[in-house]
Protein backbone atom coordinates (compact mmCIF):
# COMPACT_ATOMS: atom_id res chain seq x y z
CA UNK A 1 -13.46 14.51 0.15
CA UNK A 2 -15.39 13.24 3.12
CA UNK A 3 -13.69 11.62 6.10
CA UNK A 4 -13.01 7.95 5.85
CA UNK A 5 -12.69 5.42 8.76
CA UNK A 6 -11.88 1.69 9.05
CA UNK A 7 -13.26 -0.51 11.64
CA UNK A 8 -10.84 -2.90 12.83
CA UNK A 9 -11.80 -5.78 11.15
CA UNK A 10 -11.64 -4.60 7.61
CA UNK A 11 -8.44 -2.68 9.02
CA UNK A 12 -7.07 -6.08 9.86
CA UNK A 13 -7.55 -7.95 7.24
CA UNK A 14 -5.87 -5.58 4.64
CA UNK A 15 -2.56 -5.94 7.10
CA UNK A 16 -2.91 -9.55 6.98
CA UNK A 17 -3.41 -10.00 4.06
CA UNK A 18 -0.67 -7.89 3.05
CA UNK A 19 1.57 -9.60 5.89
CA UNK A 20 1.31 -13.28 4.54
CA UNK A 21 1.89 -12.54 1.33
CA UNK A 22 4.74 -9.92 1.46
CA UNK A 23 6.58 -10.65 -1.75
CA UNK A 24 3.82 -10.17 -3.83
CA UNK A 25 1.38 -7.46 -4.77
CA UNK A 26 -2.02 -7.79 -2.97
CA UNK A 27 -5.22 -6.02 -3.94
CA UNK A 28 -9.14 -6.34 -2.21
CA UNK A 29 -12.25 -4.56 -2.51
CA UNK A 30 -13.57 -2.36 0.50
CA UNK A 31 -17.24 -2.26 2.03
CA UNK A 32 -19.21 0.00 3.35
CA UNK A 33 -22.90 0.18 5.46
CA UNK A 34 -25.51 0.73 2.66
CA UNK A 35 -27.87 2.11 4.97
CA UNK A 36 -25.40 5.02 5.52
CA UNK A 37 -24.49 6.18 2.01
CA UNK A 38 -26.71 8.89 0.05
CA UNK A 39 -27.21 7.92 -3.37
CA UNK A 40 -24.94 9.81 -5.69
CA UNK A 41 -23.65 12.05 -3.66
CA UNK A 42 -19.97 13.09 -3.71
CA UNK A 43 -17.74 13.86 -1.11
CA UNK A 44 -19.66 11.83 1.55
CA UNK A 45 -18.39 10.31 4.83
CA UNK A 46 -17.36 6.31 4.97
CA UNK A 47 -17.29 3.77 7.33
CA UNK A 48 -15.32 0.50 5.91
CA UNK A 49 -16.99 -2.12 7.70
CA UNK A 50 -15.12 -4.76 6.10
CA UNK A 51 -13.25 -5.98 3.49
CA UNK A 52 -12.41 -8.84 0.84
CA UNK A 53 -8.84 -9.95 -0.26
CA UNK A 54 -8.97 -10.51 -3.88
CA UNK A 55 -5.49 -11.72 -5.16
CA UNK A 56 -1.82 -11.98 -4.09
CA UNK A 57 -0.81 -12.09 -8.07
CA UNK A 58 -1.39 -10.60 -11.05
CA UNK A 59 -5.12 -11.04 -11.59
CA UNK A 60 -6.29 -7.68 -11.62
CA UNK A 61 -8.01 -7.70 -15.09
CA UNK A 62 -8.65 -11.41 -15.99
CA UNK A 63 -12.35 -12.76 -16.43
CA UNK A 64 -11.19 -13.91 -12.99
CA UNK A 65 -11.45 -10.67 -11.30
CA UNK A 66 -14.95 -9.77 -13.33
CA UNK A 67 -16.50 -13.22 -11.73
CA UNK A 68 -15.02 -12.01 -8.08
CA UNK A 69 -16.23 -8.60 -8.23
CA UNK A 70 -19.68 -9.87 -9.22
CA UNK A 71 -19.85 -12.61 -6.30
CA UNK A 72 -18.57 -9.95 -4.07
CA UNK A 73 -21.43 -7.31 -5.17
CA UNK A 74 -23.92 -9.93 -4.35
CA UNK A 75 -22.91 -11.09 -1.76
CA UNK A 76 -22.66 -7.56 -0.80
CA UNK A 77 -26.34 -6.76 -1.39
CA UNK A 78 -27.61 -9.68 0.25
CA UNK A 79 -26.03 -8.20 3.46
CA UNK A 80 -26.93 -4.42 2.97
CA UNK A 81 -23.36 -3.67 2.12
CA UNK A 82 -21.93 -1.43 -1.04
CA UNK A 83 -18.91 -2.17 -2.46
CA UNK A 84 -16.94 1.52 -1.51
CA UNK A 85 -13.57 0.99 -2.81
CA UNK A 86 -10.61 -0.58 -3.46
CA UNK A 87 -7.09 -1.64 -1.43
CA UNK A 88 -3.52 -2.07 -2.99
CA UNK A 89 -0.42 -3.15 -1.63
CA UNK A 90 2.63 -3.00 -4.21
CA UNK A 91 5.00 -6.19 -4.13
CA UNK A 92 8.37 -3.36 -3.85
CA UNK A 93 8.03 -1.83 -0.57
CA UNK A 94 9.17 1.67 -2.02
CA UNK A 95 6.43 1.62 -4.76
CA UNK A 96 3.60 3.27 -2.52
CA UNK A 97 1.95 5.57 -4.93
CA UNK A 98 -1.58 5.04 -6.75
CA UNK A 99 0.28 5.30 -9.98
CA UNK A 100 2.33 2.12 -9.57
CA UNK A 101 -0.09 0.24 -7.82
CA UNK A 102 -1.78 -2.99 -9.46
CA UNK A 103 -5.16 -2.92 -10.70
CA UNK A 104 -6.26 0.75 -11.06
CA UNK A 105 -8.41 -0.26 -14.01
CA UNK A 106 -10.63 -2.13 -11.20
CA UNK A 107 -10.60 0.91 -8.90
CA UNK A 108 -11.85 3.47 -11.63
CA UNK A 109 -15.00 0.90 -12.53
CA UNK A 110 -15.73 1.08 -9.12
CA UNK A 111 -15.67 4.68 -9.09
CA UNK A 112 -17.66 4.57 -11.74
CA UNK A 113 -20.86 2.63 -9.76
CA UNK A 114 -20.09 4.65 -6.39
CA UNK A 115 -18.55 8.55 -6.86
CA UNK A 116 -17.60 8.53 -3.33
CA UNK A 117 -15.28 5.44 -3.68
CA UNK A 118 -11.60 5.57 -2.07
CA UNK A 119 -8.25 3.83 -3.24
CA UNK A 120 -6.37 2.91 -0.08
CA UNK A 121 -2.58 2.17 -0.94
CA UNK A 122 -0.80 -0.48 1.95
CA UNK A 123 2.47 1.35 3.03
């Protein structure tokens, strides 16, 4: 696994968005600098450079979140960005694994599109 950092902004707006909605499970899709990822390679270094909030409710694998992730790819593209991963917060405080975590069907087709994708889980 390479090393993975956060620039404050994207850093930020996971926290927030898991602050203002604390009661409920909150989920988002993580982006990194195109211009610094190697095509199919594994293990590589990230920089998150930002991120997108998806939902604060169960959402995770409605035609709604097919039409986000596609708005957020190209939007993405248009500003030289790759969609690198995915962010979870779980509505119980003490549920802080992947495993109970919402929406890992969305994190594996991400995976899936970029090998060196990360799952971040909000703590």
């Amino acid at each position: 696994m390479g090393e993975v950092s956060l620039e404050t902004t994207a850093y930020a707006k996971i926290i927030l968005h898991a602050a203002k909605y604390p009661h409920c499970a909150v989920n988002g899709v993580l982006l990194a600098d195109a211009t610094k990822i190697r095509d199919g390679a594994k293990n590589q270094d990230l920089d998150i450079v930002d991120t997108v909030p998806l939902f604060h409710h169960s959402h995770y694998l409605s035609p709604m979140a097919e039409i986000a992730l596609t708005q957020i790819e190209s939007v993405a593209q248009a500003n030289n960005r790759i969609i690198a991963g995915y962010y979870a917060a779980c509505e119980n405080f003490r549920d802080n694994t992947v495993e109970k975590c919402p929406g890992q069907k969305i994190a594996e087709k991400i995976a899936e599109h970029f090998p060196s994708a990360v799952f971040v889980v909000v703590c």
